[in-house]
Protein backbone atom coordinates (compact mmCIF):
# COMPACT_ATOMS: atom_id res chain seq x y z
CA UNK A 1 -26.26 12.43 4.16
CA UNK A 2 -26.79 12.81 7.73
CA UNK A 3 -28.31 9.93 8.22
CA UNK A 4 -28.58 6.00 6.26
CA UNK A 5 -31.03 7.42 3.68
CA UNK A 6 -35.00 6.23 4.27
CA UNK A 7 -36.96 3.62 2.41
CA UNK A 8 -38.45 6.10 -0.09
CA UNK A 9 -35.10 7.77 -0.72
CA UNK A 10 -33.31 4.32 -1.30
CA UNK A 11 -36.00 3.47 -3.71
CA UNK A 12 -35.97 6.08 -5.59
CA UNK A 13 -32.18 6.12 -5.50
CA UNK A 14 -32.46 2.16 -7.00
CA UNK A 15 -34.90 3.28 -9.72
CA UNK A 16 -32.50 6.37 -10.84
CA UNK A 17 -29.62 3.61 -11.07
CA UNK A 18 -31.48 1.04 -12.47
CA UNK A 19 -31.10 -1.36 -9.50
CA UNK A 20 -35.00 -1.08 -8.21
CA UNK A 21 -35.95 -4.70 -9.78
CA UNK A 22 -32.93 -6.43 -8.09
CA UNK A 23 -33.66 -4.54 -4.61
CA UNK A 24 -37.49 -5.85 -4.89
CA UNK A 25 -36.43 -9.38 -5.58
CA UNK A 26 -34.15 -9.13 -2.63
CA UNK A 27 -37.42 -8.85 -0.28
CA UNK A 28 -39.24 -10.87 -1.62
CA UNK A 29 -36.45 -13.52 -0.84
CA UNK A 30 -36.12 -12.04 2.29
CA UNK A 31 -40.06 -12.89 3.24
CA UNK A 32 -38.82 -16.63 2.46
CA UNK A 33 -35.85 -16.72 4.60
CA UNK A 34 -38.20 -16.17 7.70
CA UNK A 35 -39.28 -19.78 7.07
CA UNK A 36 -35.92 -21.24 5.77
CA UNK A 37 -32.65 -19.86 6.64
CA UNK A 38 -29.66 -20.55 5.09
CA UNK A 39 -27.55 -18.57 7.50
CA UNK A 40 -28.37 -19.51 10.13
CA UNK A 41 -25.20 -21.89 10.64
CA UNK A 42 -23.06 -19.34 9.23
CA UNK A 43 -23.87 -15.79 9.98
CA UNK A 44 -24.43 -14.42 13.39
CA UNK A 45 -25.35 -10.39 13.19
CA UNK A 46 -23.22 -8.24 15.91
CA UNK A 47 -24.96 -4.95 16.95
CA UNK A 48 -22.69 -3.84 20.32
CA UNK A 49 -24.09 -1.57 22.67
CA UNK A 50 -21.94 1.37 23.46
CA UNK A 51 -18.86 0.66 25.62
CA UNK A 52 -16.17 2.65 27.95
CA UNK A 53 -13.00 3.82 26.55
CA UNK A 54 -9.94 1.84 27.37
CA UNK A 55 -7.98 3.66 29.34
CA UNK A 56 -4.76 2.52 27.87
CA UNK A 57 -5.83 3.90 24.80
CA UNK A 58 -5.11 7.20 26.39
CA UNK A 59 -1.35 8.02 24.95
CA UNK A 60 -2.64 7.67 21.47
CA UNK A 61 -6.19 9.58 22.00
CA UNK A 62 -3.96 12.45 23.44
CA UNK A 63 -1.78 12.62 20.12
CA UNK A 64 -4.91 12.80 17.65
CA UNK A 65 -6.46 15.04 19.78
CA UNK A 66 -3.85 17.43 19.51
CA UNK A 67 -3.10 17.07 15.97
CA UNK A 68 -7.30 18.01 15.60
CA UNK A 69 -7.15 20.81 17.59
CA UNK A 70 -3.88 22.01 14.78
CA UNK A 71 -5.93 20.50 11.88
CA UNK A 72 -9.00 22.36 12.65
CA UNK A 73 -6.96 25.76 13.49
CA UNK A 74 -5.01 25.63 9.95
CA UNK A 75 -8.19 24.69 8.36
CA UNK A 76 -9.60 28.36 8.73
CA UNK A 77 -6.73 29.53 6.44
CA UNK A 78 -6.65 26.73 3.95
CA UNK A 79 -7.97 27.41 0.23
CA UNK A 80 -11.98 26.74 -0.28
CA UNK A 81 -11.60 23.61 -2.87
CA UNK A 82 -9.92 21.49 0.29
CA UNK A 83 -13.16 22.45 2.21
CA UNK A 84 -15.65 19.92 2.78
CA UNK A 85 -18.37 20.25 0.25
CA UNK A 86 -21.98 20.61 1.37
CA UNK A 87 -23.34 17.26 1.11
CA UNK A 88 -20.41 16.22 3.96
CA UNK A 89 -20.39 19.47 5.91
CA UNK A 90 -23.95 19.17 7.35
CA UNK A 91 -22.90 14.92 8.19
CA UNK A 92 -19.78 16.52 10.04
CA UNK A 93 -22.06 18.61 12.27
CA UNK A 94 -24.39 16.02 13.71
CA UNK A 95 -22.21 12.50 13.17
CA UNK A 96 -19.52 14.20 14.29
CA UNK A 97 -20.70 15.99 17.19
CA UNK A 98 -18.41 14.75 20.05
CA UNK A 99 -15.23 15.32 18.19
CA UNK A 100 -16.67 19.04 18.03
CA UNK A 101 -17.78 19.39 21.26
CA UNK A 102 -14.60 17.88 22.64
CA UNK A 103 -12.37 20.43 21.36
CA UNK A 104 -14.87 23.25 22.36
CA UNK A 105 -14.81 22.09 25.51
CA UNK A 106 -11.46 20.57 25.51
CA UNK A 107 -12.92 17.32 26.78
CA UNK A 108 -10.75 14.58 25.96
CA UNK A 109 -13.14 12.08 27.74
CA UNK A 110 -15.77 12.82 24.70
CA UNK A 111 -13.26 12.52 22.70
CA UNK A 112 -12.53 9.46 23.11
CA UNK A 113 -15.79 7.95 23.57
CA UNK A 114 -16.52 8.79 19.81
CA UNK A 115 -13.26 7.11 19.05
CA UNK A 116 -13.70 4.14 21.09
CA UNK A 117 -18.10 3.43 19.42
CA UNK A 118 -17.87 5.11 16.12
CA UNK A 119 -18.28 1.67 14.48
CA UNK A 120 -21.51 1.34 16.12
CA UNK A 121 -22.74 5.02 16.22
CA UNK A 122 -26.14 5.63 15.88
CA UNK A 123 -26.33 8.63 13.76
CA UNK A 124 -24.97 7.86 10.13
CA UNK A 125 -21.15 9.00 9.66
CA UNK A 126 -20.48 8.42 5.91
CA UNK A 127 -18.06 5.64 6.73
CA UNK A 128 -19.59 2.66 8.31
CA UNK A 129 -22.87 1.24 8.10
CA UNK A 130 -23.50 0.99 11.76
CA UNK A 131 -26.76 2.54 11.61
CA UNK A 132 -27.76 -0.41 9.19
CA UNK A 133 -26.76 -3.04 11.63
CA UNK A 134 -28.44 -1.57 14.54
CA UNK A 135 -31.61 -0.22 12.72
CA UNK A 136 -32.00 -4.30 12.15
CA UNK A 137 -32.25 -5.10 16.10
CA UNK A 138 -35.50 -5.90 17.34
CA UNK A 139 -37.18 -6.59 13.17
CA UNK A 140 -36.79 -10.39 12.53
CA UNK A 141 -36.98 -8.96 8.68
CA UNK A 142 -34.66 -6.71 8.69
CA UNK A 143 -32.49 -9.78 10.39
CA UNK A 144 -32.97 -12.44 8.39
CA UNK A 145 -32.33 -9.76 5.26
CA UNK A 146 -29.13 -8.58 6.51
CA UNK A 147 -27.69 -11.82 7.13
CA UNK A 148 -28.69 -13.74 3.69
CA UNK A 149 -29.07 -10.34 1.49
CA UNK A 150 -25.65 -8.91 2.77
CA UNK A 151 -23.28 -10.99 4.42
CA UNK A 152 -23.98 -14.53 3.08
CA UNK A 153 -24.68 -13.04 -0.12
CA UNK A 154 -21.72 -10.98 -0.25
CA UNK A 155 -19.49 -14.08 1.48
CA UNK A 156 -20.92 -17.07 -1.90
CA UNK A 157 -19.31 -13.70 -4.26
CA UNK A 158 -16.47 -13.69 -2.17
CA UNK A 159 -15.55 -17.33 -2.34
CA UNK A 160 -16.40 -17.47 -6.12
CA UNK A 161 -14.25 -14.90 -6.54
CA UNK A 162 -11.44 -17.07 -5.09
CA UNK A 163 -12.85 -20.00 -6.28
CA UNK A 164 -12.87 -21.36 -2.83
CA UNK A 165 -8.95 -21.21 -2.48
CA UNK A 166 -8.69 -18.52 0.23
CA UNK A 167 -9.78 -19.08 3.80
CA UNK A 168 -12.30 -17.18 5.32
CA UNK A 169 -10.01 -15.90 7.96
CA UNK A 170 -8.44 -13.29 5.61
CA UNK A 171 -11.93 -11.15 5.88
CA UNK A 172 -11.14 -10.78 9.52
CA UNK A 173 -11.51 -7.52 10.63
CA UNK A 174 -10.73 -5.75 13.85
CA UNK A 175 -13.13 -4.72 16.57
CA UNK A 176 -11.45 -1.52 17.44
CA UNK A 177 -13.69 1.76 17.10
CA UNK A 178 -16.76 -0.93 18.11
CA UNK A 179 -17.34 -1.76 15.14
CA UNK A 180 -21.08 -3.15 14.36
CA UNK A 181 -21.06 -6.31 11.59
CA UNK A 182 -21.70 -9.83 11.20
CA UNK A 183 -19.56 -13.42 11.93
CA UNK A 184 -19.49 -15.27 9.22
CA UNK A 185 -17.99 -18.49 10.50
CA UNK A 186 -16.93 -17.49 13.49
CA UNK A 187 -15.12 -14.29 11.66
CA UNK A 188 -15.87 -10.99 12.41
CA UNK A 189 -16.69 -9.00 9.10
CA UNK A 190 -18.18 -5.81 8.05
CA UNK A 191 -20.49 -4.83 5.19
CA UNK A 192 -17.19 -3.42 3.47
CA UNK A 193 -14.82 -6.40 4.71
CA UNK A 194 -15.66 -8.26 1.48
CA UNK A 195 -14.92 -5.58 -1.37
CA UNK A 196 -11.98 -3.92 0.48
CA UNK A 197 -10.54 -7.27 1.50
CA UNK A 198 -10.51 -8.51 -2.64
CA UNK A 199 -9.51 -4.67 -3.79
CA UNK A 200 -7.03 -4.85 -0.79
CA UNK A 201 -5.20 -7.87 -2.07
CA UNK A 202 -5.59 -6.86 -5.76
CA UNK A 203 -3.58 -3.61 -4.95
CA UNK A 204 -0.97 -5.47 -2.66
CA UNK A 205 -0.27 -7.77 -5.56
CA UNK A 206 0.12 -4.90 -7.89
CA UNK A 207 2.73 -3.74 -5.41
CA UNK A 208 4.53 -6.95 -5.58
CA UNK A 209 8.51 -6.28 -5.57
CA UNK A 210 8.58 -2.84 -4.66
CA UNK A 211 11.09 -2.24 -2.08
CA UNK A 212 8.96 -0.24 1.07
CA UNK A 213 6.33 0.99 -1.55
CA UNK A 214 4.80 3.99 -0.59
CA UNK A 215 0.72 4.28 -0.77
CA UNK A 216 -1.22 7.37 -0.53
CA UNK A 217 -5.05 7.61 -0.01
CA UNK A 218 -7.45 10.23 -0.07
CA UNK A 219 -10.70 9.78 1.84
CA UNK A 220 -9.97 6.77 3.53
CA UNK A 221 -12.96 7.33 6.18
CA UNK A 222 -11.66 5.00 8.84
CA UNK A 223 -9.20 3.46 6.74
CA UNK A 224 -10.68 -0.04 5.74
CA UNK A 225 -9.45 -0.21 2.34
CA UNK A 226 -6.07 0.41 3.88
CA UNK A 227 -6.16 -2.41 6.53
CA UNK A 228 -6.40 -5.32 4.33
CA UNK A 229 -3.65 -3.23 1.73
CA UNK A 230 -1.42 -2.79 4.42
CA UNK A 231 -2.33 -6.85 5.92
CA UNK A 232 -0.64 -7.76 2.90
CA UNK A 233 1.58 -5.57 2.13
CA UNK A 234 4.42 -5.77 4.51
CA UNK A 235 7.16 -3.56 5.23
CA UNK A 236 5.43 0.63 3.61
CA UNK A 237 4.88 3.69 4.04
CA UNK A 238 0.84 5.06 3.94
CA UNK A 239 0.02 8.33 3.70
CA UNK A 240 -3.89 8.99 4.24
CA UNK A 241 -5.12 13.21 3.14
CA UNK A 242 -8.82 13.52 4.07
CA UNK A 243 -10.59 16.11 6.55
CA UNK A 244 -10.24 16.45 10.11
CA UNK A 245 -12.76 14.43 11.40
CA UNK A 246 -12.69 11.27 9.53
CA UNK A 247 -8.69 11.61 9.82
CA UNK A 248 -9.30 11.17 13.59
CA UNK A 249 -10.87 8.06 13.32
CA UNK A 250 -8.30 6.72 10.61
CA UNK A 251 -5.83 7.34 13.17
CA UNK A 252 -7.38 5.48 15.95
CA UNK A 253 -8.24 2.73 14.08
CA UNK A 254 -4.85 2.11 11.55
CA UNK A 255 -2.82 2.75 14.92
CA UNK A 256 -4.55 0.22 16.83
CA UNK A 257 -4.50 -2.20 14.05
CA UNK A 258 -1.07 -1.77 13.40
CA UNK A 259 0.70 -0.86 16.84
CA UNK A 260 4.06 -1.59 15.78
CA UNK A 261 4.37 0.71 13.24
CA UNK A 262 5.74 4.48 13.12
CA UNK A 263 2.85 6.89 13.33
CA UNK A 264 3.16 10.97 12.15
CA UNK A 265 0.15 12.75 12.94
CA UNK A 266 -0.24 16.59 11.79
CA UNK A 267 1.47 18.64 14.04
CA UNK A 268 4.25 16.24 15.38
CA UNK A 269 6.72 16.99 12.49
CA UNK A 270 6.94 18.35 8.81
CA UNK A 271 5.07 16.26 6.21
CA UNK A 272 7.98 15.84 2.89
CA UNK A 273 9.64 12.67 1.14
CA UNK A 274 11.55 12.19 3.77
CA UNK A 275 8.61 11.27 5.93
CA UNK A 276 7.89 8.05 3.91
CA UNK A 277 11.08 6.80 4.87
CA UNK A 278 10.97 7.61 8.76
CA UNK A 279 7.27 6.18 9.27
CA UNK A 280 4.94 3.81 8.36
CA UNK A 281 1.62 5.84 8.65
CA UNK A 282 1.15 9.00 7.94
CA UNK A 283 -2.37 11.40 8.28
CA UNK A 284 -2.33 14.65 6.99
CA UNK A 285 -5.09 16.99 6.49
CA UNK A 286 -6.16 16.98 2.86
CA UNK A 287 -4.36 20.16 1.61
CA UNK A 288 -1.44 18.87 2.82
CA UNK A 289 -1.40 16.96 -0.88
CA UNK A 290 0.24 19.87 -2.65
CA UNK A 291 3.67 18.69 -0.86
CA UNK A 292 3.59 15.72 -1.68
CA UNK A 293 6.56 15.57 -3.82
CA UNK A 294 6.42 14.18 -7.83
CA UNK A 295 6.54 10.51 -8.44
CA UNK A 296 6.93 9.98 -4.60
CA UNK A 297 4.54 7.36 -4.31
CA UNK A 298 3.60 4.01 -5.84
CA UNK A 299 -0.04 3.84 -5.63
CA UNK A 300 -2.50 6.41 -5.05
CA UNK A 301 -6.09 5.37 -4.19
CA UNK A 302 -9.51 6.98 -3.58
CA UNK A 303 -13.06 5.26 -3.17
CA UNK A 304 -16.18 7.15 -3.81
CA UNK A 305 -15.09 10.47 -2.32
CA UNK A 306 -14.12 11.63 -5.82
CA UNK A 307 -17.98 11.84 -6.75
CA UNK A 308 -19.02 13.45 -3.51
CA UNK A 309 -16.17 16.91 -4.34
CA UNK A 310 -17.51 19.64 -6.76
CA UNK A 311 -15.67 19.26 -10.05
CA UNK A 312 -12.74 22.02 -9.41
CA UNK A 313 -12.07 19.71 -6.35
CA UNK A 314 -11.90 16.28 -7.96
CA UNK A 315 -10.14 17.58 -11.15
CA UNK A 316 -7.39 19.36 -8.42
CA UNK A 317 -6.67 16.18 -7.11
CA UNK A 318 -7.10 13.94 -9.83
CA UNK A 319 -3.56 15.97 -11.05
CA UNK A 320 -2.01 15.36 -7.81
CA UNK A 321 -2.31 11.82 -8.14
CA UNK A 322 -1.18 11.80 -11.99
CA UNK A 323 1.75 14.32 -10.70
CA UNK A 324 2.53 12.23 -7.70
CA UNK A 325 2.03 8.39 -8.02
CA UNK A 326 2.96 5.58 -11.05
CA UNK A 327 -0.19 3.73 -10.40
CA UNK A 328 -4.16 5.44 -9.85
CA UNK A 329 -6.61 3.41 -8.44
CA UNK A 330 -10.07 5.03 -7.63
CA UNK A 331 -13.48 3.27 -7.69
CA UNK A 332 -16.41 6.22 -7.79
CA UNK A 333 -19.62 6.97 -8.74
CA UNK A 334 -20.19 6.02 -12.96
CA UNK A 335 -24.08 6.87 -13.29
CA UNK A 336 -25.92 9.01 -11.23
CA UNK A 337 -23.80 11.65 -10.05
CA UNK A 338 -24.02 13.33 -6.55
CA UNK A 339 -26.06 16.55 -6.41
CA UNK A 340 -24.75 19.74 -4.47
CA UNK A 341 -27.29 22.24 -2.97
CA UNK A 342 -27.26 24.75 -5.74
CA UNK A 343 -27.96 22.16 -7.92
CA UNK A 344 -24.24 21.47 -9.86
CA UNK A 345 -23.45 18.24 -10.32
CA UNK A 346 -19.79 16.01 -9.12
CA UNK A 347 -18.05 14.21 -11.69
CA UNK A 348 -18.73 10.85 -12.76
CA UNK A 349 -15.43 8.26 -12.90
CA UNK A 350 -15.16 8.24 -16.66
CA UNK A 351 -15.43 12.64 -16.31
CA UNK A 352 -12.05 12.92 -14.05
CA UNK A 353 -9.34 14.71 -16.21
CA UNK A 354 -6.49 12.36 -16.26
CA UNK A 355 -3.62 13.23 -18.13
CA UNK A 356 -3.76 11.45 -21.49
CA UNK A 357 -0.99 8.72 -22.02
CA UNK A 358 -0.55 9.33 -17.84
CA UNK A 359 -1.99 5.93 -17.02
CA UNK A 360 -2.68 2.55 -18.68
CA UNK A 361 -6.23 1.92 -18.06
CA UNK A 362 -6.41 -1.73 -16.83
């Protein structure tokens, strides 16, 4: 996973999963749209260059990169099943190079500069698809796929879904990190603005009425999913446990999205109950979990990283969600299961031991 997996392995991949008819026909409509486009009024693809920190960013950079430097340190002592499993591990190492080097160096400038493009990085980090975007410059193919295959495609599903009643403008999505997407209408989207914007709303309805519901997330990469939650939401507290490095950029991006609200990083005060009432996000290190206190939350969410943990590590924190939150939301893998180096196999969704009678399956 260090890298957007090659042609070969994505076919193979779609035959596994059953998907290799549907990703053929989608090229072969592709060869068509070089003569007709049908976004081209619509859909303009945006693959940024690198750019310069901002300098007033600085503050904030300074606070994450101390709370790193702690995460990293108490990471050393913290019990194997929170470590990162092998299929992320070798992805932290190369994606994640700068943060690495940074502290190693103590180089905030580095730092920073990972913060400030990793939404248009060009080695793969497991959370964006930045390496899609930009592998498209320069191929007129690739181009004219990405635009009709995955962002006009993706945009008709959205407005079905809707049934045309929503305006475009609630796919917006921030630029901060550099992010590397498409606007569709003048809007600025990503590949994951239309999903996370529809599971997003779904969750903030579900929320509807709770006084200052608390939400807590593990694995939120850069924290997506939680932007368009907390968009709706209003007045919450989010808690986001997930390793080091993605927490960084979580961070950075939730903080800049959201620049009125309380931040507690790891490091700046004890993590309890109390904290959901004092701030408004929250990142802890992921075996900071185990203090979360019982039925302290409202909602507890994952996406995909479930089916990326060996099974002692999903199964552990499948019960802290059960233990923890009134409502589980996760959305993971349900056929072909990840693969770990000495050959064991994650979880699928319908494998997770959830407490019988914990949940009502909806």
């Amino acid at each position: 996973m260090s890298k957007t997996p090659s042609v070969f392995e994505r076919v193979r991949l779609a035959r596994q999963d059953g998907r290799l008819g549907g990703m053929a026909m989608s090229w072969v409509r592709t060869a068509g749209y070089i003569a007709v486009n049908p976004a081209a009024s619509r859909v303009v693809v945006h693959a940024p260059e690198h750019v310069q920190p901002d300098p007033s960013d600085r503050p904030l950079v300074e606070r994450i990169f101390r709370a790193y430097r702690r995460m990293k340190e108490d990471q050393k002592g913290a019990p194997p099943v929170f470590l990162p499993a092998d299929v992320w591990q070798h992805q932290l190492d190369i994606a994640y190079a700068h943060l690495n080097a940074g502290l190693r160096d103590d180089d905030l400038e580095q730092f920073h500069y990972f913060l400030a493009n990793f939404g248009s990085w060009d080695h793969y980090t497991g959370v964006t698809w930045s390496t899609l975007i930009r592998g498209a410059t320069g191929s007129l193919l690739k181009t004219r796929h990405l635009e009709n295959e995955v962002f006009l495609r993706q945009l008709k599903l959205w407005e079905w879904f809707y049934g045309g009643r929503r305006p475009v403008q609630a796919l917006a999505h921030p630029l901060h990190g550099n992010q590397s997407g498409a606007y569709v209408n003048g809007v600025f989207t990503t590949v994951t603005s239309y999903p996370a914007e529809v599971y997003g709303s779904m969750m903030a309805g579900a929320l509807a009425g709770a006084a200052r519901p608390v939400v807590a997330e593990l694995g939120a990469g850069y924290g997506v999913f939680a932007y368009y939650l907390l968009h709706e939401l209003g007045a919450s507290s989010y808690v986001d446990f997930d390793l080091p490095e993605t927490l960084c950029l979580a961070a950075y991006f939730l903080a800049k999205c959201f620049p009125e609200k309380r931040v507690l990083l790891y490091g700046e005060g004890e993590y309890s109950a109390e904290s959901h009432r004092e701030y408004d996000l929250i990142f802890m290190p992921s075996y900071q979990v185990e203090r979360m206190g019982d039925a302290s939350a409202d909602l507890f969410l994952n996406t995909f990283s479930l089916g990326e943990m060996p099974p002692a590590a999903a199964a552990m924190y499948v019960g802290h969600a059960a233990r923890t939150s009134r409502l589980f939301f996760h959305m993971n893998h349900d056929r072909v299961p990840n693969v770990f180096g000495d050959g064991s196999k994650a979880l699928l969704g319908y494998e997770y031991p959830v407490p019988p009678g914990q949940f009502r399956l909806m």
